[in-house]
Protein backbone atom coordinates (compact mmCIF):
# COMPACT_ATOMS: atom_id res chain seq x y z
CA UNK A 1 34.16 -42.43 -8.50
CA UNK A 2 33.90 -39.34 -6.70
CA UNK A 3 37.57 -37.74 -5.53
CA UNK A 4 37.54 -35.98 -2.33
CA UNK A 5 38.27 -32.35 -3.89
CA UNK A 6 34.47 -33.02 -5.28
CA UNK A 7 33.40 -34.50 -2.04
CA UNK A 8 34.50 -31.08 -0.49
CA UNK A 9 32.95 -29.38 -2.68
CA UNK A 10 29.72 -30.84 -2.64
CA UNK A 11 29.43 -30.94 0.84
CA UNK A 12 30.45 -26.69 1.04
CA UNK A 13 27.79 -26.29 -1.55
CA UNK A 14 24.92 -28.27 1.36
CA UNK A 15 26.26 -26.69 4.07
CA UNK A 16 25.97 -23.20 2.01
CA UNK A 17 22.45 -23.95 1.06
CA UNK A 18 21.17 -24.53 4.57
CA UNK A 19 22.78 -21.75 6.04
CA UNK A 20 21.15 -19.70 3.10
CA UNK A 21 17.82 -21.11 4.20
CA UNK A 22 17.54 -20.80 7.84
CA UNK A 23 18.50 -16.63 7.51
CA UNK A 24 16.33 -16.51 4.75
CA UNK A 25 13.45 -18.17 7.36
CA UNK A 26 15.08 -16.13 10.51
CA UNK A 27 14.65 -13.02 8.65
CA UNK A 28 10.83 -14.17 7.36
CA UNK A 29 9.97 -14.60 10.58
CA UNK A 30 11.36 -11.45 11.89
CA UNK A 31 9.66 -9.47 9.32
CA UNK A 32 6.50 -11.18 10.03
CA UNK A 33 6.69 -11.11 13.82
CA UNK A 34 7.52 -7.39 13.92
CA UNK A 35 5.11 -5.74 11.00
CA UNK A 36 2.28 -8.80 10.32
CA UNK A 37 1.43 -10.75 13.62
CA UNK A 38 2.89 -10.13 16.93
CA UNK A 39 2.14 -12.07 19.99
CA UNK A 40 0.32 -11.01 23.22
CA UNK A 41 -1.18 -12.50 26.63
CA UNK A 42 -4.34 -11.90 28.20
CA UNK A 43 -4.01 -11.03 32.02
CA UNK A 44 -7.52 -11.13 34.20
CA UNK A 45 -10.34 -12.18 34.02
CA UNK A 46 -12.01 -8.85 32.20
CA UNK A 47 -12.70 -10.63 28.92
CA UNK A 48 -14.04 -14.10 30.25
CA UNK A 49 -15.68 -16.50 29.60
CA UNK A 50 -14.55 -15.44 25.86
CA UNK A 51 -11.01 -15.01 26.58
CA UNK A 52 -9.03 -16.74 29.79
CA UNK A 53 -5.86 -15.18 31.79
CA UNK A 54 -2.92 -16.61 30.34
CA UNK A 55 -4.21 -17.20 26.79
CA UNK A 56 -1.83 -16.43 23.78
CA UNK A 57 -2.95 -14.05 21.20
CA UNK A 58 -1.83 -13.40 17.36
CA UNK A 59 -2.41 -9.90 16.66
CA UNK A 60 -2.87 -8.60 13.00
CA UNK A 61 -1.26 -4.56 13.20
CA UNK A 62 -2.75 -3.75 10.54
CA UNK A 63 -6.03 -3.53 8.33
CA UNK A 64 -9.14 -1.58 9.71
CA UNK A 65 -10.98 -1.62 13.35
CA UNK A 66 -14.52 -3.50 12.98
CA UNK A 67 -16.87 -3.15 15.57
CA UNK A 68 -16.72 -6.43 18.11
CA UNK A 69 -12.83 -6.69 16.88
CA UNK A 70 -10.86 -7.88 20.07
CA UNK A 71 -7.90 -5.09 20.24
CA UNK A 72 -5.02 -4.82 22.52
CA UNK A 73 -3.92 -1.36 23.30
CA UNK A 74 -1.52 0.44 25.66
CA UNK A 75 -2.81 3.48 27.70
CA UNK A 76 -0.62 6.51 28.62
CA UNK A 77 -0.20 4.76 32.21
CA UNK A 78 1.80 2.17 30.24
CA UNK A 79 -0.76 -0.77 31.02
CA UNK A 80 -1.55 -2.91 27.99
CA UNK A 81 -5.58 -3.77 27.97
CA UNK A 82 -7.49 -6.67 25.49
CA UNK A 83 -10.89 -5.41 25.09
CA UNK A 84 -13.96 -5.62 22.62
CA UNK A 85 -14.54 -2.68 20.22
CA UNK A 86 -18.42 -1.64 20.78
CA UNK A 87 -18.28 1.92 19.12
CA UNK A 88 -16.81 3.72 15.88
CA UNK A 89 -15.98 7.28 15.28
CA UNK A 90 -18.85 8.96 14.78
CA UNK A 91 -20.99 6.74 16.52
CA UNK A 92 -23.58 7.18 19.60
CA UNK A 93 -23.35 4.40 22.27
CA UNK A 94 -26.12 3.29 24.68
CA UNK A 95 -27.17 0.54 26.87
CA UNK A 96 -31.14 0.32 27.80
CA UNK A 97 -31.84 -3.28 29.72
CA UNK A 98 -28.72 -4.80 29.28
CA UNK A 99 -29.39 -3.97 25.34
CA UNK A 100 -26.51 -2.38 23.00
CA UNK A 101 -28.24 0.42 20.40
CA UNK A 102 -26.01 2.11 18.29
CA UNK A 103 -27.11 5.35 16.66
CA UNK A 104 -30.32 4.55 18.32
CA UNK A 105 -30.56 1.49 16.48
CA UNK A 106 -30.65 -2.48 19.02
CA UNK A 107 -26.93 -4.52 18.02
CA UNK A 108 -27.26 -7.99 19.21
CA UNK A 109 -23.87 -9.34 21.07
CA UNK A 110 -23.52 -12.96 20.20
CA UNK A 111 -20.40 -13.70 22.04
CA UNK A 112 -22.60 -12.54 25.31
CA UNK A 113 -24.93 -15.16 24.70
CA UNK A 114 -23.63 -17.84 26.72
CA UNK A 115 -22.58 -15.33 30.13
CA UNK A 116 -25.91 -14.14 29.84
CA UNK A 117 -27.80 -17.47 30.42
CA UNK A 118 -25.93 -17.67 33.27
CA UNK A 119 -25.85 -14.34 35.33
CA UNK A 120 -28.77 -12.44 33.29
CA UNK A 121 -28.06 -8.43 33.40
CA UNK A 122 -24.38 -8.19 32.36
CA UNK A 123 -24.45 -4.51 31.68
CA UNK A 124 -25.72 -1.56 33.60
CA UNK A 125 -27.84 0.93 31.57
CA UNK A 126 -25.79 4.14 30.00
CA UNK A 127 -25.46 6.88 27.46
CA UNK A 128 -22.39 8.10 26.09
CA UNK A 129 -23.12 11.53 26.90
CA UNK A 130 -23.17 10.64 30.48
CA UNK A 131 -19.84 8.86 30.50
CA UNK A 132 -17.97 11.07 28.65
CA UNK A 133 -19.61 14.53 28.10
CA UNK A 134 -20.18 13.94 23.96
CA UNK A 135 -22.93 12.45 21.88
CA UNK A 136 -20.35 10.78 19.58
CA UNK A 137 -17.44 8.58 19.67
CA UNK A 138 -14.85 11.25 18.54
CA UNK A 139 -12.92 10.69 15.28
CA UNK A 140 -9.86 8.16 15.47
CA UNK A 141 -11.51 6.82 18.59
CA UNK A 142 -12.97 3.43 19.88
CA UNK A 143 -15.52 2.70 22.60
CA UNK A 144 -14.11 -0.88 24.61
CA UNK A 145 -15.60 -2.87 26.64
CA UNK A 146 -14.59 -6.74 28.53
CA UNK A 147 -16.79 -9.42 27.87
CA UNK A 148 -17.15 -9.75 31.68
CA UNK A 149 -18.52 -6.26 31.94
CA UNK A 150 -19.15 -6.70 36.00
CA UNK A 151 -15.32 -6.53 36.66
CA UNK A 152 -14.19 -5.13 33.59
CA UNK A 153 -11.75 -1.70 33.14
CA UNK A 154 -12.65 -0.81 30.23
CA UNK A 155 -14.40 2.71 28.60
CA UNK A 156 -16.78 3.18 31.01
CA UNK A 157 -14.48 4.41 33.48
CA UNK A 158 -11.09 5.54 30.96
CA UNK A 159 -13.14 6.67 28.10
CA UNK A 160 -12.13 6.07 24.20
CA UNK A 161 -8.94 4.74 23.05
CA UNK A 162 -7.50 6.45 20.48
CA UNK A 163 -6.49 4.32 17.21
CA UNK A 164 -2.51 5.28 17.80
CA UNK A 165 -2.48 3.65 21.37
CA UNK A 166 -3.93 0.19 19.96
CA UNK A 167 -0.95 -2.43 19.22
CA UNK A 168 -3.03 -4.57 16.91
CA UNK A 169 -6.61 -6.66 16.96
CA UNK A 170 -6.36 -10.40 18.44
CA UNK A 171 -7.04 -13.07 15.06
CA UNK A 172 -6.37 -16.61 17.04
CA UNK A 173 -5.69 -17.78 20.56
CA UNK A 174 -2.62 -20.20 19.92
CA UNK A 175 -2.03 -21.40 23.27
CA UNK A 176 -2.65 -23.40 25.59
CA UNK A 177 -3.42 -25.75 23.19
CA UNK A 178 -6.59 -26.75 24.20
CA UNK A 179 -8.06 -22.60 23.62
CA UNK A 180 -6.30 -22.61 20.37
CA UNK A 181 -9.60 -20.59 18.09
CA UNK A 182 -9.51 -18.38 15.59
CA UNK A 183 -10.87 -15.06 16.67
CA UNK A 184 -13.93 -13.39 14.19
């Protein structure tokens, strides 16, 4: 038989145990949310067909900057951008025939596979010299560019982002639910 100074016991020692567990998870999840993956929407059309307005994105803020990487950053005029990485430091950019070389060398686009069925040319022939004065990419800075490349903001007309202004790299659409991918 169980008396009811046990009972209160028992039932402080549950009660306890769950509050224990959901700060412990609150504070997980704050830890995670702030310094691991943080959350971010896509507004415009600038990375279709790839990417929609209104889609949810997990960013990792950390780990290194790959070339093709989706990346959100902030520019000085406080707008936040999502746009593909195309260049390194270091690095020469050029399109010839709607063709990315890199250092002089042809880098085929796979995710442009499908928009270029469809429209053909997607992006007007340049050099980096003529966009932005240099040969290279300068160090700590990344050559962007939208998917949809017609309409899109992106280096062509700002120039480089610099690694500081970039908030973190997009790993998975999570919503709406029927976009949910993981991003390579």
């Amino acid at each position: 038989m169980i008396l009811p100074k046990q009972k209160l016991r028992r039932g402080s020692a549950i009660i306890g145990y769950w509050i224990l567990a959901i700060l412990l998870a609150g504070t997980l999840a704050i830890v995670i949310r702030s310094f691991v993956l943080v959350p971010a929407s896509v507004a415009g059309q600038s990375m279709a067909p790839n990417l929609k307005s209104a889609d949810q994105l997990l960013l990792r803020t950390s780990g290194p900057i790959k070339r093709f990487d989706i990346v959100v950053f902030k520019r000085s005029d406080h707008v936040t951008y999502v746009k593909r990485v195309i260049g390194l430091p270091g690095e020469t950019v050029a399109y010839r025939n709607d063709r990315l070389y890199v250092n002089g060398r042809y880098v085929t686009e796979p995710f442009l596979n499908q928009v270029k069925r469809k429209t053909g040319i997607l992006t007007s022939d340049f050099e980096l010299k003529a966009l932005m004065g240099e040969y290279q990419i300068p160090a700590n800075e990344y050559f962007v560019l939208g998917d949809n490349r017609q309409i899109s903001k992106d280096s062509r007309l700002f120039g480089t982002i610099h690694r500081d202004t970039i908030l973190g790299r997009a790993v998975a659409v999570y919503y709406p639910l029927h976009d949910i991918q993981r991003l390579k």
